[in-house]
Protein backbone atom coordinates (compact mmCIF):
# COMPACT_ATOMS: atom_id res chain seq x y z
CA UNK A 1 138.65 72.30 121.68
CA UNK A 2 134.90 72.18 120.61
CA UNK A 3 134.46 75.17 122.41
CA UNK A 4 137.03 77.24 120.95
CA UNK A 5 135.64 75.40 117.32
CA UNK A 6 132.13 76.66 118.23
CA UNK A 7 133.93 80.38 118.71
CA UNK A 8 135.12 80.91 115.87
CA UNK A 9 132.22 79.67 113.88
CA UNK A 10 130.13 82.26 115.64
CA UNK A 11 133.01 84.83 114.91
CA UNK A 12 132.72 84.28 111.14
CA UNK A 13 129.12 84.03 111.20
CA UNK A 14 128.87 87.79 112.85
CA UNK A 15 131.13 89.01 109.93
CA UNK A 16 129.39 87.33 106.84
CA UNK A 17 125.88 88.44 107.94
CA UNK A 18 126.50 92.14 108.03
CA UNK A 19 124.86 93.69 105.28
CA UNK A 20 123.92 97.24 105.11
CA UNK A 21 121.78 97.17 101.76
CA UNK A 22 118.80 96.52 104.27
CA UNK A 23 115.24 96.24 102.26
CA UNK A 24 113.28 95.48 105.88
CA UNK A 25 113.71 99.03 107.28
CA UNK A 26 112.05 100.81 104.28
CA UNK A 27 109.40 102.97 104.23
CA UNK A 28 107.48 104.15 101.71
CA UNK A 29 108.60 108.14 100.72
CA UNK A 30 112.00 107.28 101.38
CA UNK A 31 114.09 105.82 98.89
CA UNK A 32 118.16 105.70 100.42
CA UNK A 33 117.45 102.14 101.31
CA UNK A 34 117.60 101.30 97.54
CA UNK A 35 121.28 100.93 96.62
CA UNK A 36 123.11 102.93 93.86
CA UNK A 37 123.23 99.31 92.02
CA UNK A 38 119.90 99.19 91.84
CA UNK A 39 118.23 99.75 89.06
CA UNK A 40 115.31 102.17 89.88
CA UNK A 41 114.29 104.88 86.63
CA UNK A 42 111.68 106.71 89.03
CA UNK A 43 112.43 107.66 92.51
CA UNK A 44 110.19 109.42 95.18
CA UNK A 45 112.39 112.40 94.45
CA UNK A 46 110.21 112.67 91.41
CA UNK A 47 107.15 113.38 93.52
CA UNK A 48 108.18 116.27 95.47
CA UNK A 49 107.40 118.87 93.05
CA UNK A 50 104.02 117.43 92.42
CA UNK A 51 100.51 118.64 94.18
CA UNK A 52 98.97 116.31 97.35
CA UNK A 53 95.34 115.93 97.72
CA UNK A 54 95.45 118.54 100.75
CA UNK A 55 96.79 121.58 98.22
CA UNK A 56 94.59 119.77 95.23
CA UNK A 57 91.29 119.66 97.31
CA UNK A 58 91.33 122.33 100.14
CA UNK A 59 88.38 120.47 102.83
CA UNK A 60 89.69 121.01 106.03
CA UNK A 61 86.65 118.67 107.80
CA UNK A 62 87.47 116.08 104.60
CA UNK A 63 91.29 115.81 105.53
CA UNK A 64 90.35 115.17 108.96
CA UNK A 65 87.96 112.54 108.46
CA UNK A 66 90.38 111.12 106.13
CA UNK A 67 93.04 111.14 108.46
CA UNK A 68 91.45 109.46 111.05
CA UNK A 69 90.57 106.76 108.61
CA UNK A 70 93.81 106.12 107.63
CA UNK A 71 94.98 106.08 111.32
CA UNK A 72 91.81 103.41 112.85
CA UNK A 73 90.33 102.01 109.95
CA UNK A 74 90.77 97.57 109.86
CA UNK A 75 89.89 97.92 105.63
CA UNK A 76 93.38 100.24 105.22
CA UNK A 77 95.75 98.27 108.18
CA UNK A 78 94.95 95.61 106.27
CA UNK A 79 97.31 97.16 103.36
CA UNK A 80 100.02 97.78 105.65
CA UNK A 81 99.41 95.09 107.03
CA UNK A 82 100.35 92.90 103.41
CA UNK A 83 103.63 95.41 102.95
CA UNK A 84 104.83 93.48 106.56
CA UNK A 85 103.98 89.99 104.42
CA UNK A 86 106.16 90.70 101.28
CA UNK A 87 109.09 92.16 103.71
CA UNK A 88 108.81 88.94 105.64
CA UNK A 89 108.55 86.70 102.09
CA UNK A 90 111.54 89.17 100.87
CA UNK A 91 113.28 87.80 104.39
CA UNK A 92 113.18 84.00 103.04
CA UNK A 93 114.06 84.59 99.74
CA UNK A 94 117.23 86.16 100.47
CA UNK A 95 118.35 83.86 103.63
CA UNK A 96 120.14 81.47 101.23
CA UNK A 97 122.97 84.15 100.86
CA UNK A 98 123.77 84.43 104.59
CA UNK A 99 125.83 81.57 106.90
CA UNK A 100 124.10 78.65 108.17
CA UNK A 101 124.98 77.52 111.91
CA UNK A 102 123.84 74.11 112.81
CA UNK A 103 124.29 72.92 115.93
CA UNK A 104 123.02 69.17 117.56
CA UNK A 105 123.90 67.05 120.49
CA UNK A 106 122.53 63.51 121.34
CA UNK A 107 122.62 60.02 122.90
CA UNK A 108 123.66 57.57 121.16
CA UNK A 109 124.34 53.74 121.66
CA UNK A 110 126.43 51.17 119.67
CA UNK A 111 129.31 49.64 119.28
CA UNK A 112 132.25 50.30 116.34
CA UNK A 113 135.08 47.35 114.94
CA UNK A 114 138.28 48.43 113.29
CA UNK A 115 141.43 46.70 111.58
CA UNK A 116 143.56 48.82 113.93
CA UNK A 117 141.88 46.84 117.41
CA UNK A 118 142.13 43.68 115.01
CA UNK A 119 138.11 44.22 114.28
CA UNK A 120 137.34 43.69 118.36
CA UNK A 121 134.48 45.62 119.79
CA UNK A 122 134.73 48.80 121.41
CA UNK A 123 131.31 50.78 122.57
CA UNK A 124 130.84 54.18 121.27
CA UNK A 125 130.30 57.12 123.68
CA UNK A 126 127.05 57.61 124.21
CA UNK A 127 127.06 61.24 124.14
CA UNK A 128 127.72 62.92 120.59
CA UNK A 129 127.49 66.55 119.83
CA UNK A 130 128.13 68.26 116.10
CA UNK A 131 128.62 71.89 114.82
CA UNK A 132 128.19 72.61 110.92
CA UNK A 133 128.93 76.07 109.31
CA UNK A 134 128.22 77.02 105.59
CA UNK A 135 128.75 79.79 103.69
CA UNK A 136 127.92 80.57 99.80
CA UNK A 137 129.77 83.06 98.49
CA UNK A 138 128.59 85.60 96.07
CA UNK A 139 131.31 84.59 93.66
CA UNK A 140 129.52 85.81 90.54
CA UNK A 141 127.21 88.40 91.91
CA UNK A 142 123.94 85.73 91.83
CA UNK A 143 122.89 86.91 95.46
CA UNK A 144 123.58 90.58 94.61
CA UNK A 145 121.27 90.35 91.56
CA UNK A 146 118.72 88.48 93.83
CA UNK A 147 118.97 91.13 96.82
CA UNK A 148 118.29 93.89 94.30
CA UNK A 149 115.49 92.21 93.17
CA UNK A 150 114.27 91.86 96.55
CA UNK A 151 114.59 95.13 97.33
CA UNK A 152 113.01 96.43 93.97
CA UNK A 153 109.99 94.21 94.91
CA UNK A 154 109.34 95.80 98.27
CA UNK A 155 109.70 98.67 96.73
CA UNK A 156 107.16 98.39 94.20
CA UNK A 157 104.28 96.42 96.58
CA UNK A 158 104.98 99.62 98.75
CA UNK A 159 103.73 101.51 95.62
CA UNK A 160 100.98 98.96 95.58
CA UNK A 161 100.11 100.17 98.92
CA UNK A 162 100.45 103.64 97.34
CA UNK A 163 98.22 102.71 94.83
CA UNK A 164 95.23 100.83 97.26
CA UNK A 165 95.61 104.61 99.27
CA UNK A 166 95.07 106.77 96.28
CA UNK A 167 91.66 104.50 96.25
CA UNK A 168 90.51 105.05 99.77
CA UNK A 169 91.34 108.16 99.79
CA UNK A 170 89.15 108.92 96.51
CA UNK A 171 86.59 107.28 97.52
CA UNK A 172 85.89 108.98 100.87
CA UNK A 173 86.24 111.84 98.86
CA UNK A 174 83.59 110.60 96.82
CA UNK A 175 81.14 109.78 99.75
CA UNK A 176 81.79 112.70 101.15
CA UNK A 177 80.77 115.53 97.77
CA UNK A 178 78.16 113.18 97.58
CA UNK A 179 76.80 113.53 101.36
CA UNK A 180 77.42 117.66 100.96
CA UNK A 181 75.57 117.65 97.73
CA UNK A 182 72.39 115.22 99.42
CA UNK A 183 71.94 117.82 102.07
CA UNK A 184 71.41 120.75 100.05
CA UNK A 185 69.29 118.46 97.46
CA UNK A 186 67.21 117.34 100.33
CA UNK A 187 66.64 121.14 101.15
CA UNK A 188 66.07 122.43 97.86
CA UNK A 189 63.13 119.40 97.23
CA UNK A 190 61.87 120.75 100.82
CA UNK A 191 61.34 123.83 99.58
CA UNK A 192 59.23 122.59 95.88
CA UNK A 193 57.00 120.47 98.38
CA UNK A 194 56.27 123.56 99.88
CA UNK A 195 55.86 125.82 97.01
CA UNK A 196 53.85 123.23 95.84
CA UNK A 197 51.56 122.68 98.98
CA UNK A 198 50.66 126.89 98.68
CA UNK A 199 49.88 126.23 94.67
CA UNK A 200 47.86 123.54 95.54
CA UNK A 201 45.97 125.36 98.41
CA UNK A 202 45.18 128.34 96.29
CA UNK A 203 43.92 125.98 93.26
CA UNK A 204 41.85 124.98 96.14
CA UNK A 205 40.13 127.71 97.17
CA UNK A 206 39.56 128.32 92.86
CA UNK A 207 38.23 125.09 92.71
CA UNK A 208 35.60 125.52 95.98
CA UNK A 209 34.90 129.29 94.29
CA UNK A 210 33.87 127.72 90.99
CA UNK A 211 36.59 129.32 88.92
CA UNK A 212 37.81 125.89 87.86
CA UNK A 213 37.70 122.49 87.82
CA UNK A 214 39.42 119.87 89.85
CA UNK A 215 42.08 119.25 87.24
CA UNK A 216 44.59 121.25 88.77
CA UNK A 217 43.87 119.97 92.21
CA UNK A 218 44.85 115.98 90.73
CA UNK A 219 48.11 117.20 88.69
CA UNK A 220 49.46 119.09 92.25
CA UNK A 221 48.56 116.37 93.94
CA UNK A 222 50.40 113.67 91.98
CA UNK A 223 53.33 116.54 91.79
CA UNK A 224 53.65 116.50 95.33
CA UNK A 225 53.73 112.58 95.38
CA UNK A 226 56.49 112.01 93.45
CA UNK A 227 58.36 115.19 94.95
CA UNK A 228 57.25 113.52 98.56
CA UNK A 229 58.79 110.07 96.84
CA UNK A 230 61.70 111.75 95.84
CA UNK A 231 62.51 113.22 99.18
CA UNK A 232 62.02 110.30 100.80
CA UNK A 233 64.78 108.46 98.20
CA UNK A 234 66.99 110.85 98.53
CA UNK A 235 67.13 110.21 102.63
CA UNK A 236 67.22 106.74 102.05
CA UNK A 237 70.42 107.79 100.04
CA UNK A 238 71.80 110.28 102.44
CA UNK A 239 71.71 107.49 105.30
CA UNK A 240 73.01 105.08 103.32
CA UNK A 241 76.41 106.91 102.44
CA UNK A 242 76.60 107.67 106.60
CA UNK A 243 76.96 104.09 107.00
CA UNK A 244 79.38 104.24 103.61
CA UNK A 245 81.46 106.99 105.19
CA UNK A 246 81.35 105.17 108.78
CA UNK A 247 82.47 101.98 107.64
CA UNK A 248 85.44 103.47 105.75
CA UNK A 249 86.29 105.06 109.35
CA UNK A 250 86.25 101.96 111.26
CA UNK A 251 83.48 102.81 113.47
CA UNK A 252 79.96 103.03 113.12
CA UNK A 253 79.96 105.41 115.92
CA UNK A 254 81.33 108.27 114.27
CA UNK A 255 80.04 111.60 114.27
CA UNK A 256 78.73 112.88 110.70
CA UNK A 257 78.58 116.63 111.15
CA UNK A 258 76.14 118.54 109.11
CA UNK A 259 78.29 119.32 106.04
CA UNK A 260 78.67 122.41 104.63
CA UNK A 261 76.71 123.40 101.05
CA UNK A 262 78.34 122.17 97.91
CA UNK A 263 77.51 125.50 96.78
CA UNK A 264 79.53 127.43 99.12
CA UNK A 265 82.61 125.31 98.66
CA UNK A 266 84.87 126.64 95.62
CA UNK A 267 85.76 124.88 92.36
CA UNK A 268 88.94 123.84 92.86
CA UNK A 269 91.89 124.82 90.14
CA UNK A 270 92.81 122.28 87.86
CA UNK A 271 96.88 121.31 87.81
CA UNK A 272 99.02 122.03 84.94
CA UNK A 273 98.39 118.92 83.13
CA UNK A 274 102.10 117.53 82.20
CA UNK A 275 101.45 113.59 80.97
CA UNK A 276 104.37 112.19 81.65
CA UNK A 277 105.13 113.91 85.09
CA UNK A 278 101.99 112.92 86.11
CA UNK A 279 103.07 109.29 84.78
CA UNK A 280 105.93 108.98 87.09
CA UNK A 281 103.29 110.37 89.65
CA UNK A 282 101.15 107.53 89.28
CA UNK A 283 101.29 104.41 91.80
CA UNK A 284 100.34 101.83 89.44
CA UNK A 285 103.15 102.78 87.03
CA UNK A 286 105.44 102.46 89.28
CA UNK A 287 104.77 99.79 90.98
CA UNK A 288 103.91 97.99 87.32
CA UNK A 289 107.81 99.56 86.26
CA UNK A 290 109.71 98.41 89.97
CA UNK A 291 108.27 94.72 89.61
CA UNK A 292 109.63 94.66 85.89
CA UNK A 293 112.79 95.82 87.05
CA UNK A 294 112.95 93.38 89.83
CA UNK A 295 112.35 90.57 87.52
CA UNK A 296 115.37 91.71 84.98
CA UNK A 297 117.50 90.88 88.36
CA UNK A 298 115.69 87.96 89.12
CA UNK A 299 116.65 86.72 85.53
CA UNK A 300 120.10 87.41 86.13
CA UNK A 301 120.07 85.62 89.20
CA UNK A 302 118.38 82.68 87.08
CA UNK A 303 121.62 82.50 84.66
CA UNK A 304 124.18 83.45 87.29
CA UNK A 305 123.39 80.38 88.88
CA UNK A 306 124.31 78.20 86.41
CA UNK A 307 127.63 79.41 87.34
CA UNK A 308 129.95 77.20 89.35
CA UNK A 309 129.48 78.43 93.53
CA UNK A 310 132.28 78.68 95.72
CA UNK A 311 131.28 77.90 99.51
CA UNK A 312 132.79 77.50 102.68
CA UNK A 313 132.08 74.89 105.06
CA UNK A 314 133.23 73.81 108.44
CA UNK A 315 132.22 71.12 110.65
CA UNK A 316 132.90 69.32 114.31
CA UNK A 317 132.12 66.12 115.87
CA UNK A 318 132.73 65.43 119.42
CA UNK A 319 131.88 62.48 121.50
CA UNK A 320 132.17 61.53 125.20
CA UNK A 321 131.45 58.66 127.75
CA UNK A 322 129.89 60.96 130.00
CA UNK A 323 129.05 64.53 129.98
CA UNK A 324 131.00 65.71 132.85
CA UNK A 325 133.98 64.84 131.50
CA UNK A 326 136.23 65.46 128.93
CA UNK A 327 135.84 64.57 124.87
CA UNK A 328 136.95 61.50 124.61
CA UNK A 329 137.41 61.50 120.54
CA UNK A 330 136.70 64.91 118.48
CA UNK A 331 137.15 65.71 114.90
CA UNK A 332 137.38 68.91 112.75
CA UNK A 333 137.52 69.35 109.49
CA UNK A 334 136.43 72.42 107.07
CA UNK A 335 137.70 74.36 103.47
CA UNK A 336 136.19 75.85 99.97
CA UNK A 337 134.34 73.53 98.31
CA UNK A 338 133.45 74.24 94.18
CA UNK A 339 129.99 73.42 93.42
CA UNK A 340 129.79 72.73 89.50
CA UNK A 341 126.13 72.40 87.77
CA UNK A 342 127.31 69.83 84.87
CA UNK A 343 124.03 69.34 84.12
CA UNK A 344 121.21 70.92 85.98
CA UNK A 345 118.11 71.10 83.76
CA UNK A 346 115.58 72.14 86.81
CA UNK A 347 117.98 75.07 86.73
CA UNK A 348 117.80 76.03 82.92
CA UNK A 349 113.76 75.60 82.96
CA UNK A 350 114.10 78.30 85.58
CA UNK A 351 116.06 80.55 83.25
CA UNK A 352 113.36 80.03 80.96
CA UNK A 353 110.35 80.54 83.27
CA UNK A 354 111.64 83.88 84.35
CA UNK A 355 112.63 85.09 80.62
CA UNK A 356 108.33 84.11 80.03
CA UNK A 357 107.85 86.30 83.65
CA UNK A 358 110.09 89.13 82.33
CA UNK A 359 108.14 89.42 78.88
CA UNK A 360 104.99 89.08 80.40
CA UNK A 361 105.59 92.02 82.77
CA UNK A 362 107.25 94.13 80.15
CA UNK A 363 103.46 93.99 78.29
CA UNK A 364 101.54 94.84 81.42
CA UNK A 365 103.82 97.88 82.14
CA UNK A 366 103.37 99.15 78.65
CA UNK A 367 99.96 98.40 78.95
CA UNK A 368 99.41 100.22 82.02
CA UNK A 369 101.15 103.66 80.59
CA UNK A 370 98.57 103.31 77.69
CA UNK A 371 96.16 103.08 80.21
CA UNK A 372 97.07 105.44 82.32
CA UNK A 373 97.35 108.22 79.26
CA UNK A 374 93.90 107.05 78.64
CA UNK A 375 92.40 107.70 81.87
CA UNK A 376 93.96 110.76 82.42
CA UNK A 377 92.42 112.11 78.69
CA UNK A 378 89.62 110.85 79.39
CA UNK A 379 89.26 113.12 83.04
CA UNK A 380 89.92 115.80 81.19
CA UNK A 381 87.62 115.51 78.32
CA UNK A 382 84.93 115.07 81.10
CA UNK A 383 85.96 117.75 83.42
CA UNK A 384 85.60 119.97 80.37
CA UNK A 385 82.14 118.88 79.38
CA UNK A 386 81.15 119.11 83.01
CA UNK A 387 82.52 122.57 83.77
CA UNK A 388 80.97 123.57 80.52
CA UNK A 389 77.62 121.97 81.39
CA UNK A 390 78.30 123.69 85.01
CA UNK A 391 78.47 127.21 83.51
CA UNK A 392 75.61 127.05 81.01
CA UNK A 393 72.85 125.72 83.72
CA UNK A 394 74.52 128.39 86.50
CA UNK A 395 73.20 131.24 83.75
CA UNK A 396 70.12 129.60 83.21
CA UNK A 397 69.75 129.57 86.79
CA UNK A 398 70.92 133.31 86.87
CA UNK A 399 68.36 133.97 83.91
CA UNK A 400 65.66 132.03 85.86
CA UNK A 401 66.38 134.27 89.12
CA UNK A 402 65.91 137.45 86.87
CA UNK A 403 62.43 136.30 85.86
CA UNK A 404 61.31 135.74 89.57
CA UNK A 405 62.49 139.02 90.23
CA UNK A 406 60.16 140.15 86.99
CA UNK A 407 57.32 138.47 88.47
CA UNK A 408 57.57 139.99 91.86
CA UNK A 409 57.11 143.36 90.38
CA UNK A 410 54.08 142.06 88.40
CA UNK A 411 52.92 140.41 91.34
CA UNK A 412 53.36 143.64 93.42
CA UNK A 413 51.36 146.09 90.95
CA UNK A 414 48.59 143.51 90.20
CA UNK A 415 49.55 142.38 86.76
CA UNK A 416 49.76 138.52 87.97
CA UNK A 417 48.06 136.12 89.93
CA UNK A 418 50.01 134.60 93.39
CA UNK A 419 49.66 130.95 91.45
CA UNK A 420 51.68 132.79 88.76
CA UNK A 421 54.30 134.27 91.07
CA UNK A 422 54.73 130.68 93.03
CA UNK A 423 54.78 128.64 89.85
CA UNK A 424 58.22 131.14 88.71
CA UNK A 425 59.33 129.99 91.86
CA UNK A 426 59.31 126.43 90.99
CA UNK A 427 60.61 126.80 88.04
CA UNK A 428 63.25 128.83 89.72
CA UNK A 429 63.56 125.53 92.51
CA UNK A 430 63.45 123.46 89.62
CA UNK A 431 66.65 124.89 87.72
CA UNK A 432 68.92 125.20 91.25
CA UNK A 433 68.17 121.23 91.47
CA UNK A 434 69.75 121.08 88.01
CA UNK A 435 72.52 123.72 88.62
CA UNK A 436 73.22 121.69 91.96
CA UNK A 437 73.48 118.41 90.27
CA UNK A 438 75.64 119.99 87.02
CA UNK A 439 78.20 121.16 90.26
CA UNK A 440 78.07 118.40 91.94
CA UNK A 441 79.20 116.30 88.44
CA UNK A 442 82.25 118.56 88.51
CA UNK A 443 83.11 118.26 91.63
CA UNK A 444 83.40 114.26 90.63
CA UNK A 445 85.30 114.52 87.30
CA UNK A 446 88.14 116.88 89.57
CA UNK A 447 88.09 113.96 91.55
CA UNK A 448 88.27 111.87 88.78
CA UNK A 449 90.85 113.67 86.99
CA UNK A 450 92.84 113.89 90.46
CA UNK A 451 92.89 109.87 90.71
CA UNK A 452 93.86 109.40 87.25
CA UNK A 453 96.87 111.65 87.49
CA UNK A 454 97.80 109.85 91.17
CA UNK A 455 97.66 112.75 93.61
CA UNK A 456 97.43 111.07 96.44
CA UNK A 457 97.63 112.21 100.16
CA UNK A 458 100.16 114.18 101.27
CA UNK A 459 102.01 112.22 104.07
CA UNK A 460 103.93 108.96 103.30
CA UNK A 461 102.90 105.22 103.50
């Protein structure tokens, strides 16, 4: 009889726990697992019309260096790594709406009187065994409410993840303009040190002539110092965001090919600019928007169980002499039972904590849409000043080029000295450096304004 008991406790327990609103199958980019009950304003269906980084910032050698970090590197597993934790805590939260089997057997010795054997002794079996089977049911739709908010909470710490992506991605981006920008720096102060070294050879040979004094020969030399400083900073720099860019990778023992020019790489084109699109587009919205709605469930939840609970329970006690043989006394015994909350007050402060949750997280997600619109102005304010900075100093450069053309035709019938020629060179030098750093600010605030709108890599979490 136990056995059959046990049976059919298993039978009801394979029917209650089949549930096909699964949250622990989800993956980020896909959002079916969500039901139609749950309340979710912004889907990923909103993203699909929207640029990726790949289309945004065309770098073939960046995307690969990017993908392999997000493939080996222990800094982004870790992310994915937390998503598994929340599934897992999601797991826990929600076990208290599915069956409970409990199951124990033991040995047992004593002795039990009763009016029916006129209170004599009889020994109890030794061997006793139990089975116990509970059920809650979702009478009032308090588990429902809870699941959704479950599910609405993996959802939005997957947009967390999202969010922690759109930041490692930017910021290898970052490393790596600033490594292709370095390099041709490095080159272009190469090139004043050695303008420089002929200047200061010819005021040389002026100076040993006795067609001037040594004045010249002190100011070239303290140029070339600080241009020799300079060069050696801007190494120190260079190496420094190898290890940067390494480190992101997961391996120190990456290869850093020799990047191409930041002047041979074209200026990306700026999105249309639609705010709130680009809102829905943004991780930390809505992840800041999914937790809020999880927590209008979880208040639900909060009240609904206040509500009376109907559960079923069913249990079995067996007990025998020896274990080889039969039960020698057994009882079953199982129904509904009504659980009524007359007066629960740990219950209502939990109403009330989650009301304080719910208002709390209703001001951070309007405070993250005001500063999200912020950021994004701001991008665009500075990508406008930069591309406007970028143009001027590329026609000064321009203009500068012109006049060391002039002075080569001077040079070449006589009308100016080689110092002459070699110092319009500098100057020449001296306005790419600018130039090169006004293009390499641009290149930042795109970045810039490509975070703060949330275009984010191309393939899913």
């Amino acid at each position: 009889m136990h056995f059959y008991l046990y049976s059919f406790i298993l039978f009801l327990s394979a029917g209650c726990v089949n549930n096909t609103n699964s949250i622990f199958n989800y993956n980020s980019g896909s959002g079916s697992v969500v039901s139609e009950s749950s309340i979710v304003l912004l889907t990923e269906g909103n993203r699909s019309s929207l640029v990726c980084f790949q289309d945004f910032i065309v770098e073939h050698d960046l995307h690969l260096i990017i993908n392999r970090s997000l493939e080996y590197s222990p800094f982004w597993q870790n992310q994915l790594a937390n998503l598994e934790i929340i599934k897992d805590r999601a797991r826990m939260e929600l076990a208290g709406e599915l069956p409970e089997l409990k199951g124990s057997i033991g040995w047992k010795v004593g002795k039990e009187k009763s009016r029916e054997t006129n209170l004599t002794s009889q020994k109890v079996p030794d061997f006793q065994s139990s089975a116990n089977f509970s059920w809650e049911m979702d009478l009032w739709g308090k588990w429902k409410a809870l699941r959704e908010s479950e599910v609405t909470t993996v959802l939005a710490e997957s947009h967390t993840i999202r969010a922690a992506q759109l930041q490692f991605v930017y910021e290898i981006a970052t490393i790596w303009f600033k490594l292709s920008f370095l390099e041709e720096e490095i080159e272009l102060v190469n090139d004043q040190i050695r303008q420089h070294h002929e200047i200061h050879v010819l005021h040389l040979h002026k100076f040993h002539a006795g067609l001037e004094d040594n004045s010249s020969i002190i100011e070239m030399e303290i140029a070339l110092k600080r241009l020799v400083s300079e060069y050696n900073q801007l190494k120190k720099d260079q190496e420094i965001e190898r290890i940067k860019i390494k480190t992101l990778m997961g391996s120190h023992t990456a290869n850093i090919e020799s990047l191409e020019q930041l002047t041979k790489k074209s200026i990306p084109e700026l999105p249309i600019i639609q705010d709130a699109s680009f809102l829905k587009n943004r991780p930390d919205v809505l992840a800041s928007q999914n937790h809020l709605l999880a927590q209008i469930k979880r208040h639900q939840g909060s009240i609904l169980n206040l509500y009376p609970s109907l559960g079923l329970n069913l249990s079995s006690i067996g007990m025998s002499g020896d274990l080889s043989s039969p039960f020698q006394q057994w009882k079953v015994q199982g129904g509904p039972t009504i659980d009524i909350p007359l007066w629960n007050p740990k219950r209502k402060l939990k109403i009330k904590e989650e009301k304080a949750k719910l208002k709390a997280l209703e001001f951070r997600w309007e405070s993250i849409l005001l500063q999200a619109a912020e950021e994004i102005e701001a991008a665009r304010l500075t990508q406008l000043f930069h591309l406007d900075n970028f143009n001027t100093l590329e026609d000064i450069e321009n203009q500068y080029s012109e006049l060391y053309e002039i002075s080569e035709e001077k040079f070449a019938r006589g009308l100016i000295s080689k110092i002459k020629l070699l110092s319009s060179k500098v100057n020449w030098t001296v306005q790419k450096r600018q130039a090169l750093h006004a293009r390499y600010k641009l290149w930042i605030s795109f970045l810039s304004i490509g975070k703060s709108l949330g275009i984010g890599w191309g393939e899913n979490v």
